[in-house]
Protein backbone atom coordinates (compact mmCIF):
# COMPACT_ATOMS: atom_id res chain seq x y z
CA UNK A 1 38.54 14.20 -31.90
CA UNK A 2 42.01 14.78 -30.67
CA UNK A 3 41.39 18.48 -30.47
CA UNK A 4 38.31 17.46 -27.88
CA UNK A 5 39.95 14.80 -25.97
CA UNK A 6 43.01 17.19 -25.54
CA UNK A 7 39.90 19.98 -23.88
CA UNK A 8 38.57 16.79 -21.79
CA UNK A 9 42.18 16.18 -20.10
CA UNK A 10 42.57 19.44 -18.99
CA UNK A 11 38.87 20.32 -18.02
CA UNK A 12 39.78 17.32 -15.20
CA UNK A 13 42.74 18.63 -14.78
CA UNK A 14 41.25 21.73 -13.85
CA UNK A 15 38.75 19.70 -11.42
CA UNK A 16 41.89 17.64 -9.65
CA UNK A 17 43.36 21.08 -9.02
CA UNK A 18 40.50 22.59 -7.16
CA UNK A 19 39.04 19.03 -5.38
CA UNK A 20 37.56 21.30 -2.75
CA UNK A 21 36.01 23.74 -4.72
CA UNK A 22 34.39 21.22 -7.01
CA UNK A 23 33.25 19.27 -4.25
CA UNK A 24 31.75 22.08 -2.49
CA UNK A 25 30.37 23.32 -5.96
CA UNK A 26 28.70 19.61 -6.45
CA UNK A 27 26.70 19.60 -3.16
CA UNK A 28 23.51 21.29 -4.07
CA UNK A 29 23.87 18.76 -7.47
CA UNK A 30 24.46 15.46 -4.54
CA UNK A 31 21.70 16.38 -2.13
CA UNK A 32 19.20 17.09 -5.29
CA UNK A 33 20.03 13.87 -7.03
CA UNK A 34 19.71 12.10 -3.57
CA UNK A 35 15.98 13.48 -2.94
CA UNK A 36 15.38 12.10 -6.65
CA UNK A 37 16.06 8.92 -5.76
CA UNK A 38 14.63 8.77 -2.20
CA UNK A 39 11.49 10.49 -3.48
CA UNK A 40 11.10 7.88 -6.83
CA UNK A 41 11.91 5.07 -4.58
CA UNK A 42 9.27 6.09 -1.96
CA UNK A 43 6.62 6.48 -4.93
CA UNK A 44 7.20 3.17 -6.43
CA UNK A 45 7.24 1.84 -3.40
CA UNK A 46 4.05 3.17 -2.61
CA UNK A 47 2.56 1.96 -6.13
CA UNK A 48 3.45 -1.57 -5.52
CA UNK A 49 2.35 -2.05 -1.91
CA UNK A 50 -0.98 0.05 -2.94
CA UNK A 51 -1.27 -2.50 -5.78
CA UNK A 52 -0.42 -5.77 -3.67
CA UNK A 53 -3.10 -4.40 -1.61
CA UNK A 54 -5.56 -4.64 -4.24
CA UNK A 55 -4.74 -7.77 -5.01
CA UNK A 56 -4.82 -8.86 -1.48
CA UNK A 57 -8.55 -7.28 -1.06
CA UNK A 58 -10.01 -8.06 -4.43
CA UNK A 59 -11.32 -5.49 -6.80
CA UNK A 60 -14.92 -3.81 -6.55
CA UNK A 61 -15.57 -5.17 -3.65
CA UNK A 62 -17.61 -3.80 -0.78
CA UNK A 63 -17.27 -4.63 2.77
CA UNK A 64 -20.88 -5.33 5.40
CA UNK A 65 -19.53 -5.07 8.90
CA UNK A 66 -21.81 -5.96 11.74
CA UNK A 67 -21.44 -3.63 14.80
CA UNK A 68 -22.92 -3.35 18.25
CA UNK A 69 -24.65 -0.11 20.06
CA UNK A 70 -22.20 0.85 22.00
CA UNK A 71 -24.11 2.62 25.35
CA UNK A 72 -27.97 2.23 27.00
CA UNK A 73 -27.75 6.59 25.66
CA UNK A 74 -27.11 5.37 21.96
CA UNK A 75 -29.77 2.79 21.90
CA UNK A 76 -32.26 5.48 23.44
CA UNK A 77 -31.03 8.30 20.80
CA UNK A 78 -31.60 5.06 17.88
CA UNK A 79 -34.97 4.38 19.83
CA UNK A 80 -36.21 8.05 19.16
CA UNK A 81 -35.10 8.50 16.25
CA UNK A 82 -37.06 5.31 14.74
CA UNK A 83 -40.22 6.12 12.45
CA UNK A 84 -43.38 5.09 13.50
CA UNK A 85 -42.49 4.55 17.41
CA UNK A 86 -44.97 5.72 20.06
CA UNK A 87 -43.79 7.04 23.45
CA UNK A 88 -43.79 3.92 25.07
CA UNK A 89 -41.12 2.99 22.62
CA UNK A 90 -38.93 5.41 23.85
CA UNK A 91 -36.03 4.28 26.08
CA UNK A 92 -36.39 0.93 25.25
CA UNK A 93 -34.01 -1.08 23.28
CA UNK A 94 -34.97 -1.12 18.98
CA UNK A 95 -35.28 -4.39 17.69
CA UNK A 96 -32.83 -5.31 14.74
CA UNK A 97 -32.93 -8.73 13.15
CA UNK A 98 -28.84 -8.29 13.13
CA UNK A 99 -26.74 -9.24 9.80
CA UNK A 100 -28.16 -12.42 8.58
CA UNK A 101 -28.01 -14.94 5.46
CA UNK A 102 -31.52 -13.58 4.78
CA UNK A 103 -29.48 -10.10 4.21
CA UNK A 104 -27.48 -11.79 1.86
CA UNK A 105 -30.38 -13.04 -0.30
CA UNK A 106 -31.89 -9.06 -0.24
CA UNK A 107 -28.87 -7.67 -1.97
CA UNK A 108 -28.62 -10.96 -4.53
CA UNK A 109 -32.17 -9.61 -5.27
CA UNK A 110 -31.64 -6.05 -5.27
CA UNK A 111 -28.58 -4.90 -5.79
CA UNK A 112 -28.46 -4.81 -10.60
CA UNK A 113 -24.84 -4.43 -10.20
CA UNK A 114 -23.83 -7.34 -8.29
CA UNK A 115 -21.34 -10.06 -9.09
CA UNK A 116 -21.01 -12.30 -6.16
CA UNK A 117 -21.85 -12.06 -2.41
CA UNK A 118 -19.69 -14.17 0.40
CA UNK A 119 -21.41 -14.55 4.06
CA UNK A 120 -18.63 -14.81 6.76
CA UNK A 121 -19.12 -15.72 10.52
CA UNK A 122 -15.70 -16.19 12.87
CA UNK A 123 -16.25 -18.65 15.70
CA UNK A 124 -13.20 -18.66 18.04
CA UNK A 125 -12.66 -22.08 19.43
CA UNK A 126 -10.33 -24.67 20.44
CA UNK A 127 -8.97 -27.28 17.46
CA UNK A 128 -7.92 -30.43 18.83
CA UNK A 129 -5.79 -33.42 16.56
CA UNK A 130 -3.58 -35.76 18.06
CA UNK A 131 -3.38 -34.78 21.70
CA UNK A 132 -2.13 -31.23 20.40
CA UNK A 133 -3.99 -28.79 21.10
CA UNK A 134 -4.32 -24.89 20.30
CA UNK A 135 -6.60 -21.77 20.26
CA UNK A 136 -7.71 -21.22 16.87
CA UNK A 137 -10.74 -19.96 14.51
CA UNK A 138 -13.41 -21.64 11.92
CA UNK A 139 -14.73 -18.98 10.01
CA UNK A 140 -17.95 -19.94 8.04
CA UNK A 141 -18.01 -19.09 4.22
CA UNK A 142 -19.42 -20.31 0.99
CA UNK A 143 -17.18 -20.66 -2.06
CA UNK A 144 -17.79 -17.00 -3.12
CA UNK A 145 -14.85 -16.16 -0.23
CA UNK A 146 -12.01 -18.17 -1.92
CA UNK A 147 -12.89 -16.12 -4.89
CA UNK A 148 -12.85 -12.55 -3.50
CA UNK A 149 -10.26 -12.88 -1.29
CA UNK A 150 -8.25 -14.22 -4.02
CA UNK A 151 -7.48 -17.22 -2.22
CA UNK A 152 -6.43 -20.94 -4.56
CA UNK A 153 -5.89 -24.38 -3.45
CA UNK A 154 -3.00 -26.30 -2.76
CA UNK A 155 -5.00 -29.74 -2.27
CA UNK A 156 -8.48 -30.87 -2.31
CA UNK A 157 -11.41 -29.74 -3.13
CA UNK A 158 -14.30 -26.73 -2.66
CA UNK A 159 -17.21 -27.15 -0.65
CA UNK A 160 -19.56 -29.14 -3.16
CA UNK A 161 -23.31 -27.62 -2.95
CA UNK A 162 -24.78 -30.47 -0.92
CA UNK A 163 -22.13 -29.51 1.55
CA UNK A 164 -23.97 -26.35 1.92
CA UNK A 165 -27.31 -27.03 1.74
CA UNK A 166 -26.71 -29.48 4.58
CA UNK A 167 -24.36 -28.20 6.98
CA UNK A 168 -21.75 -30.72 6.07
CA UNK A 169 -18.95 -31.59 8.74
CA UNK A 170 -16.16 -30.36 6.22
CA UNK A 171 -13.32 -27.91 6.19
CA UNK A 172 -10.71 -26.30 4.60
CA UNK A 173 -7.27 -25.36 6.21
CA UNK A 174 -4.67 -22.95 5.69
CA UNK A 175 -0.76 -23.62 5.12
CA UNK A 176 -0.65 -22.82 9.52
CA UNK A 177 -3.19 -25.12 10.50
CA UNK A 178 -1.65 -27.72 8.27
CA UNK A 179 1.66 -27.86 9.62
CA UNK A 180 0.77 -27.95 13.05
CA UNK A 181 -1.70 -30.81 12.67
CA UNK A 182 -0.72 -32.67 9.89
CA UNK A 183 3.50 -31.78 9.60
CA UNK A 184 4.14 -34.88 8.65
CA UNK A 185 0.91 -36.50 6.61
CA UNK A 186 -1.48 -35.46 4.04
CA UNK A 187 -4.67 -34.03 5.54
CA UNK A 188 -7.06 -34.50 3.58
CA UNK A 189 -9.77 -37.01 4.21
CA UNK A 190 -7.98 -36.79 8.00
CA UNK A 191 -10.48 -35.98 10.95
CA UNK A 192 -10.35 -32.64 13.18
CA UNK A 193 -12.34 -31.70 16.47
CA UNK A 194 -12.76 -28.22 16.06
CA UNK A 195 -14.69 -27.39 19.65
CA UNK A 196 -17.25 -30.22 19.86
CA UNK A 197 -17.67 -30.82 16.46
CA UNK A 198 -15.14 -33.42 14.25
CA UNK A 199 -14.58 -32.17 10.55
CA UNK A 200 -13.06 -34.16 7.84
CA UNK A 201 -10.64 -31.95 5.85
CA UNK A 202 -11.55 -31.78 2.03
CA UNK A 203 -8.95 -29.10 1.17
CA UNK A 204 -6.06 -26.98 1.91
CA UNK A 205 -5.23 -23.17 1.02
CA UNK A 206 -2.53 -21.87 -1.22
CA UNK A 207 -0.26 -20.19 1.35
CA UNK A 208 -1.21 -16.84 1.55
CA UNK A 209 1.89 -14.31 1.48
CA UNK A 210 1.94 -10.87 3.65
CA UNK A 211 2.91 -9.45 7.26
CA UNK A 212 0.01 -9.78 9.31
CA UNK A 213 0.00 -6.42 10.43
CA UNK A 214 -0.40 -5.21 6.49
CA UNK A 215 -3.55 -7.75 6.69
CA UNK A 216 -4.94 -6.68 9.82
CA UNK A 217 -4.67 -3.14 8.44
CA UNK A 218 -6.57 -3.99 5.35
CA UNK A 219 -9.03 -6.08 7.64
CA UNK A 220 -8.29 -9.18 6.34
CA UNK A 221 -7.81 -12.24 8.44
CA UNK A 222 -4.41 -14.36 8.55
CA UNK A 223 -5.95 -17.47 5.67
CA UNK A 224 -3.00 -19.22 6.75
CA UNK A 225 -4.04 -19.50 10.18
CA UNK A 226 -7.98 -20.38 10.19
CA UNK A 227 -9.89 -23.24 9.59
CA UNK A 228 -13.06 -22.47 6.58
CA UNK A 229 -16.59 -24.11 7.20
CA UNK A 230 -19.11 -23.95 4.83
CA UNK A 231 -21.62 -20.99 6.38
CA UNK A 232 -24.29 -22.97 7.11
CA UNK A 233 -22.42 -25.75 8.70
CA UNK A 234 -21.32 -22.89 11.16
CA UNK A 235 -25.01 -22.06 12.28
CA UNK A 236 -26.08 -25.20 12.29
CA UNK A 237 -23.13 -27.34 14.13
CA UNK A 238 -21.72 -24.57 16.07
CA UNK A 239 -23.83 -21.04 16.93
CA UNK A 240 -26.26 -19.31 15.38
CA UNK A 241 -26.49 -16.09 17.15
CA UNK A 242 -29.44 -14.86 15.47
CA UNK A 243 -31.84 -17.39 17.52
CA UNK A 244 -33.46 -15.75 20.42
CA UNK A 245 -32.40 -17.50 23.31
CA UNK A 246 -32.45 -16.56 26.95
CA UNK A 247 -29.21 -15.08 27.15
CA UNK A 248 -29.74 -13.10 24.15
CA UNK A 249 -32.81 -11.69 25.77
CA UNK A 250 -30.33 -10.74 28.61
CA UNK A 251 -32.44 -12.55 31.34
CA UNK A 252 -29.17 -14.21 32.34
CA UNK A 253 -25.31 -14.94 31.65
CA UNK A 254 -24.63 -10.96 30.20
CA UNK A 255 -22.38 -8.64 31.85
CA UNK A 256 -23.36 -5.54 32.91
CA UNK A 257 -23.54 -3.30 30.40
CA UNK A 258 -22.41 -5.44 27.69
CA UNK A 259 -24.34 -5.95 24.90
CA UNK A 260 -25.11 -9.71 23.28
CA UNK A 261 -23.84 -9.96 19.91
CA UNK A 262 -26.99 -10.82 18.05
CA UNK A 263 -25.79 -11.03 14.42
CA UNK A 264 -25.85 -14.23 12.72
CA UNK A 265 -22.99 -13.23 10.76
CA UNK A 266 -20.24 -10.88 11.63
CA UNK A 267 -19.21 -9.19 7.74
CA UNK A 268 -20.94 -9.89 4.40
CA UNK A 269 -18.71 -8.77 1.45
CA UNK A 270 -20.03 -8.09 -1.72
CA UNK A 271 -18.30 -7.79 -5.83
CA UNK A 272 -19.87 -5.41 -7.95
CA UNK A 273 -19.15 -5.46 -11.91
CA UNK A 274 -18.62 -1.90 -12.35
CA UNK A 275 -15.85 -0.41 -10.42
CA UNK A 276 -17.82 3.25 -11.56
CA UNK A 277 -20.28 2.09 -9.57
CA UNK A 278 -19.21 1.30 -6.68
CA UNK A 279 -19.73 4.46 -4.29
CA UNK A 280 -23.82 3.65 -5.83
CA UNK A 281 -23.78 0.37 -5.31
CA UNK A 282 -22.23 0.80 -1.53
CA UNK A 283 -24.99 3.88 -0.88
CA UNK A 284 -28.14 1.46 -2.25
CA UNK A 285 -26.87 -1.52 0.07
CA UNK A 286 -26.83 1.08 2.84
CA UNK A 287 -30.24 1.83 2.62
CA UNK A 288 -31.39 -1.52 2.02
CA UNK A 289 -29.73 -3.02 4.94
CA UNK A 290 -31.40 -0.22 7.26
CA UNK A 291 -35.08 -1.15 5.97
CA UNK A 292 -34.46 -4.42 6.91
CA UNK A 293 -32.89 -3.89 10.33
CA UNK A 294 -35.91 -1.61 11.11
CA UNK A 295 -34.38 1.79 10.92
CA UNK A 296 -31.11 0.35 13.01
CA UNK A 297 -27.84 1.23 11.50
CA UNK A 298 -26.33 -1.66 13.62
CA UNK A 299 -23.89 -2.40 10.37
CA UNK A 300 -21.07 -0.22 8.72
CA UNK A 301 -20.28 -0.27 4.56
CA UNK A 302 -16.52 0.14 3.65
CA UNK A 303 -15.12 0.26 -0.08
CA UNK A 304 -11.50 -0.71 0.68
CA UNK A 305 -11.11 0.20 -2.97
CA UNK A 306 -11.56 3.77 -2.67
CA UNK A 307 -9.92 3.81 0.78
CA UNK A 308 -7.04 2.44 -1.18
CA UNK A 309 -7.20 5.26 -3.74
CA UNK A 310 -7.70 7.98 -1.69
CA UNK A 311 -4.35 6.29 0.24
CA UNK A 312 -3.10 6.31 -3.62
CA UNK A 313 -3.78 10.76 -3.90
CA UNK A 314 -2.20 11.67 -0.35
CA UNK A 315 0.67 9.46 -1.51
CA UNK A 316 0.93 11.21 -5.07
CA UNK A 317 0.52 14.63 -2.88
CA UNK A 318 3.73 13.86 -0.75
CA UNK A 319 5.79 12.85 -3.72
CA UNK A 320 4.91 15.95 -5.16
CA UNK A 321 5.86 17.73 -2.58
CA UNK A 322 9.24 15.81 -2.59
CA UNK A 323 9.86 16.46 -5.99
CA UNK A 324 10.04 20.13 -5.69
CA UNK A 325 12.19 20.00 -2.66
CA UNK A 326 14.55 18.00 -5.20
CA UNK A 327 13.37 20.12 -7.99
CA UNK A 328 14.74 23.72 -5.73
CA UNK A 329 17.72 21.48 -4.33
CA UNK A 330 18.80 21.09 -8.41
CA UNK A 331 18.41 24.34 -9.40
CA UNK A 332 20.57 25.86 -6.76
CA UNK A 333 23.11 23.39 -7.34
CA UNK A 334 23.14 24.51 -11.27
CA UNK A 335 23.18 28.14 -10.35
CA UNK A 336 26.06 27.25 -7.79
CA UNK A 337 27.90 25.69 -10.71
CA UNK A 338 27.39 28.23 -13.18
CA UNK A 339 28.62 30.77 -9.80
CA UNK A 340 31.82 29.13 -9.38
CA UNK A 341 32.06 28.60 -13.59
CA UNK A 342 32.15 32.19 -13.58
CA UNK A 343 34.60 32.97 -10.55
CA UNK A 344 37.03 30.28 -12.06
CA UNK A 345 36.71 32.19 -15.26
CA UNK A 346 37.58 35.79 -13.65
CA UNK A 347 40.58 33.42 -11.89
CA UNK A 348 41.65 32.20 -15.19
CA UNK A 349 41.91 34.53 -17.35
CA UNK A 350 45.51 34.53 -17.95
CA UNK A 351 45.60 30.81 -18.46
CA UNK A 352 42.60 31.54 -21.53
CA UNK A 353 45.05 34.17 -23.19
CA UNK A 354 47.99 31.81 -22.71
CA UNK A 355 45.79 29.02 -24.41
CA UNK A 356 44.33 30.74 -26.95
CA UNK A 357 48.33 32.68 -27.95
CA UNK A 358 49.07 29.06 -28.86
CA UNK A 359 45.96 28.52 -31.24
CA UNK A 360 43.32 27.32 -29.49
CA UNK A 361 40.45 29.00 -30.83
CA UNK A 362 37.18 29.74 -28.96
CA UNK A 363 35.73 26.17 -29.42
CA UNK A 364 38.29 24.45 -27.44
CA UNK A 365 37.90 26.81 -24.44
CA UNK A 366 34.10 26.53 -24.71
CA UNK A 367 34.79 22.66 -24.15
CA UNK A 368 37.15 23.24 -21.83
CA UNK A 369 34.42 24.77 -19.37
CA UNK A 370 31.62 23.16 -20.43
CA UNK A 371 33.61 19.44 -19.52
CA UNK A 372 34.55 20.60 -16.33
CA UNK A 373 30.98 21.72 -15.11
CA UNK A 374 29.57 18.33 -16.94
CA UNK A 375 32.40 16.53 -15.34
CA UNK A 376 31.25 18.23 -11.51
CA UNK A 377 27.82 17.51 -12.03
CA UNK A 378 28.53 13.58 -13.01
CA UNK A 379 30.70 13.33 -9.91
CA UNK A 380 27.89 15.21 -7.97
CA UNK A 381 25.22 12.82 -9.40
CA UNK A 382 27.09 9.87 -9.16
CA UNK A 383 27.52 10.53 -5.31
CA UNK A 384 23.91 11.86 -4.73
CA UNK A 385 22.91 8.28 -6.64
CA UNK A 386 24.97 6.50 -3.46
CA UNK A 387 23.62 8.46 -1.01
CA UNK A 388 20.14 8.51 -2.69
CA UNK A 389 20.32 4.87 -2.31
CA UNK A 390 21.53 4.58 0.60
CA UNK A 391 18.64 6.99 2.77
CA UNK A 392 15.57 4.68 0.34
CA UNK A 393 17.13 2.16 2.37
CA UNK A 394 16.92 3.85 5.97
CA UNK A 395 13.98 4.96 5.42
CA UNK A 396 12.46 1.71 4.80
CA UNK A 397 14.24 0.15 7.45
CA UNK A 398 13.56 3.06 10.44
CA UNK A 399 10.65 4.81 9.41
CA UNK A 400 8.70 1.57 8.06
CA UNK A 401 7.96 3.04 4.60
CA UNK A 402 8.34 0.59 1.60
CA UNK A 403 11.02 2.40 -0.76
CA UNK A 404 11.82 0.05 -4.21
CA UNK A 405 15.12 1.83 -6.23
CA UNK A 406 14.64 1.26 -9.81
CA UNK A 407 17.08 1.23 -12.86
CA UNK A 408 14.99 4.10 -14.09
CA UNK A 409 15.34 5.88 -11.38
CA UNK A 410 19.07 6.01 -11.05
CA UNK A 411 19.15 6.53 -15.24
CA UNK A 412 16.76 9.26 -14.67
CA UNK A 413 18.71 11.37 -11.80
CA UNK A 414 22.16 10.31 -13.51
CA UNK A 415 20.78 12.11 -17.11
CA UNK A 416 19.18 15.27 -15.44
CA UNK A 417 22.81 15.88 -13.08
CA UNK A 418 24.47 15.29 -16.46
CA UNK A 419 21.76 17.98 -17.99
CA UNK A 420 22.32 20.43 -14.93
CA UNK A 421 26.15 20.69 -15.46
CA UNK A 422 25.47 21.40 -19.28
CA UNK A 423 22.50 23.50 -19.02
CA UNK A 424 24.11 25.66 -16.25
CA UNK A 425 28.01 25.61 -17.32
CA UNK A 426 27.59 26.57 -21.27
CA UNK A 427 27.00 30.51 -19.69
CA UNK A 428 30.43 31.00 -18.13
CA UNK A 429 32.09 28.64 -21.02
CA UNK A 430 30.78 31.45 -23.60
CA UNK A 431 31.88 34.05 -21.22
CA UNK A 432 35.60 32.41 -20.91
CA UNK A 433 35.44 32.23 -24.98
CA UNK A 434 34.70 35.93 -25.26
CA UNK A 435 37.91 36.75 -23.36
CA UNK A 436 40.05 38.61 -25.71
CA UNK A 437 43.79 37.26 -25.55
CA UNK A 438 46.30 39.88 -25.35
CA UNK A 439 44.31 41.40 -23.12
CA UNK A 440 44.15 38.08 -21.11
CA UNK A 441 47.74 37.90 -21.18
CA UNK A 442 48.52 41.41 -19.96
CA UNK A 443 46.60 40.53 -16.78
CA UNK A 444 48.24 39.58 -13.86
């Protein structure tokens, strides 16, 4: 033990004499342990946003979005294109029913693999309580929402099923709504006029955490911030869009070129209980909805889930690219080491014969170069580590990418910089051990 402490003293002595040279030897072992780092903390920052995601969205769920024609040349293209239409069809607007609780019903009948099925209509509107008052939005639902949206309650109660069945003048509000309304009292069993219509509050949401922008990118709605109706309370108290009605036949009150939104609801999302299923189970709903819109594919079907995963692969693909960038940046700092390992040898020769005249044998010098490339590969890893750290941290903060620097992570990149210097410095050690003395000492 002596006899390898005594080699560890002067392999950093050797290292303090050349600071330079080590230093410069260390870089390609600093900017590869740095890319580790950045490119682990990029991944698993990836994972867990991917996954909070999930949980934000729900599992197996598919997404019903209603749309609108955009153009008079779309609807005539639609209009053509519809089986069983005559000429004097043609250029005339195709009838579609529009998404509609009766839509709902279908796919509760059809669909084998279904789980649950939440109707949602959004009704912009004013919300007035206590001479305060503030643009906001009920959005009609049935208790099947809370569920896939993952959504609990802080207070209250659910809708109750006579509250459904009869358009009840109840609501649930999120953690916003609350503490602009009711900051100071607890609202439930309070009254609020939500456009013409008074509600008595029966519950209030769990807050809900996330940016909105993350939210709005998964198309989820800011909980927080609406007011929840049960669905049929929203047709029946406030609009029901599906009713033909003079403006809906566009006689009067419609813009040019704007089409009426005739949907009676605006998404319908729907739990399956097989995520292997799912692409199936989105293609059958497809079809189904355009048989019952009359050949109109006024409606779009999303699986968020596979969105999510396919989000999940091009992540996995630009890690992988980042971990060969670190993987080349590693091996030319190794070869670097084992480069200079080998000049210092040539350099050293006449210390080796010196050393080895005064009986060390060819074990100590072995350790004696193997410490000092371990030794400049720990230095190189340790700074790589700070400077690994310290771009995860720019790069979330600049370019807007969720990094997360794990203990792993830094154990991992510290043990494969400590590997490196071994791996790539036992070479030139051997070749410094092979020196024969007196021929080392004889050299100038």
């Amino acid at each position: 033990m002596q006899r390898m402490a005594f080699n560890f003293v002067l392999a950093l002595e050797g290292v303090n004499a050349n600071k330079l040279r080590s230093f410069l030897t260390a870089l390609g072992i600093i900017f590869g342990v740095s890319a580790v780092i950045a490119m682990l903390a990029i991944g698993t920052g990836a994972k867990q946003s991917i996954l909070e995601q999930m949980k934000l969205i729900g599992t197996n769920n598919i997404i019903i979005r209603s749309i609108l024609p955009g153009s008079e040349t779309e609807w005539q293209q639609q209009s053509q294109a519809t089986e069983g239409q005559g000429q004097q069809g043609q250029g005339k607007k195709p009838y579609s029913p529009g998404l509609a609780l009766q839509d709902v019903k279908a796919i509760e009948q059809v669909l084998p693999t279904l789980e649950k099925a939440s109707p949602e209509v959004v009704i912009p509107l004013s919300v007035v309580r206590s001479s305060r008052l503030e643009q906001s939005r009920c959005v009609g639902v049935t208790n099947a929402y809370f569920s896939l949206n993952v959504l609990s309650l802080a207070a209250g109660q659910w809708f109750h099923d006579l509250h459904l069945e009869q358009g009840a003048a109840v609501c649930i509000i999120g953690k916003e709504i609350k503490a602009r309304f009711f900051s100071e009292e607890d609202p439930i069993g309070k009254q609020i006029k939500c456009g013409n219509n008074w509600l008595r509050v029966i519950g209030v949401l769990e807050q809900r955490q996330g940016s909105g922008e993350n939210l709005s990118q998964l198309g989820i709605r800011n909980s927080n911030a609406d007011i929840y109706i049960p669905v049929t309370t929203a047709l029946i108290r406030f609009k029901n869009r599906g009713l033909i009605t003079q403006e809906s036949l566009g006689e009067e009150g419609n813009e040019e070129g704007k089409q009426n939104n005739y949907h009676q609801l605006d998404r319908i999302v729907v739990q399956v209980n097989d995520s292997r299923k799912l692409r199936a189970s989105a293609d059958l709903i497809a079809r189904l909805l355009k048989r019952r819109h009359l050949g109109q594919v006024d409606f779009e079907v999303e699986v968020p889930e596979l969105l999510l995963e396919q989000e999940q692969k091009t992540q996995d693909t630009f890690n992988l690219v980042l971990a060969v960038i670190a993987g080349i940046s590693l091996l030319v700092g190794g070869i670097g080491i084992m480069n200079i390992m080998l000049a210092s040898v040539l350099e050293r020769i006449k210390e080796i014969g010196v050393r080895r005249s005064l009986g060390a044998n060819r074990r100590d010098i072995v350790f004696q170069f193997l410490f000092e490339a371990v030794f400049i590969s720990l230095i190189g890893g340790l700074i790589g580590i700070l400077l690994g750290v310290a771009a995860a941290q720019t790069i979330s903060s600049y370019a807007d990418i969720p990094t997360v620097v794990s203990a792993w992570s830094v154990l991992l990149a510290f043990g494969v910089a400590a590997t490196i210097g071994l791996a790539f410095g036992i070479f030139p050690a051997q070749k410094a051990a092979r020196q024969d003395p007196i021929k080392a000492l004889r050299s100038d």
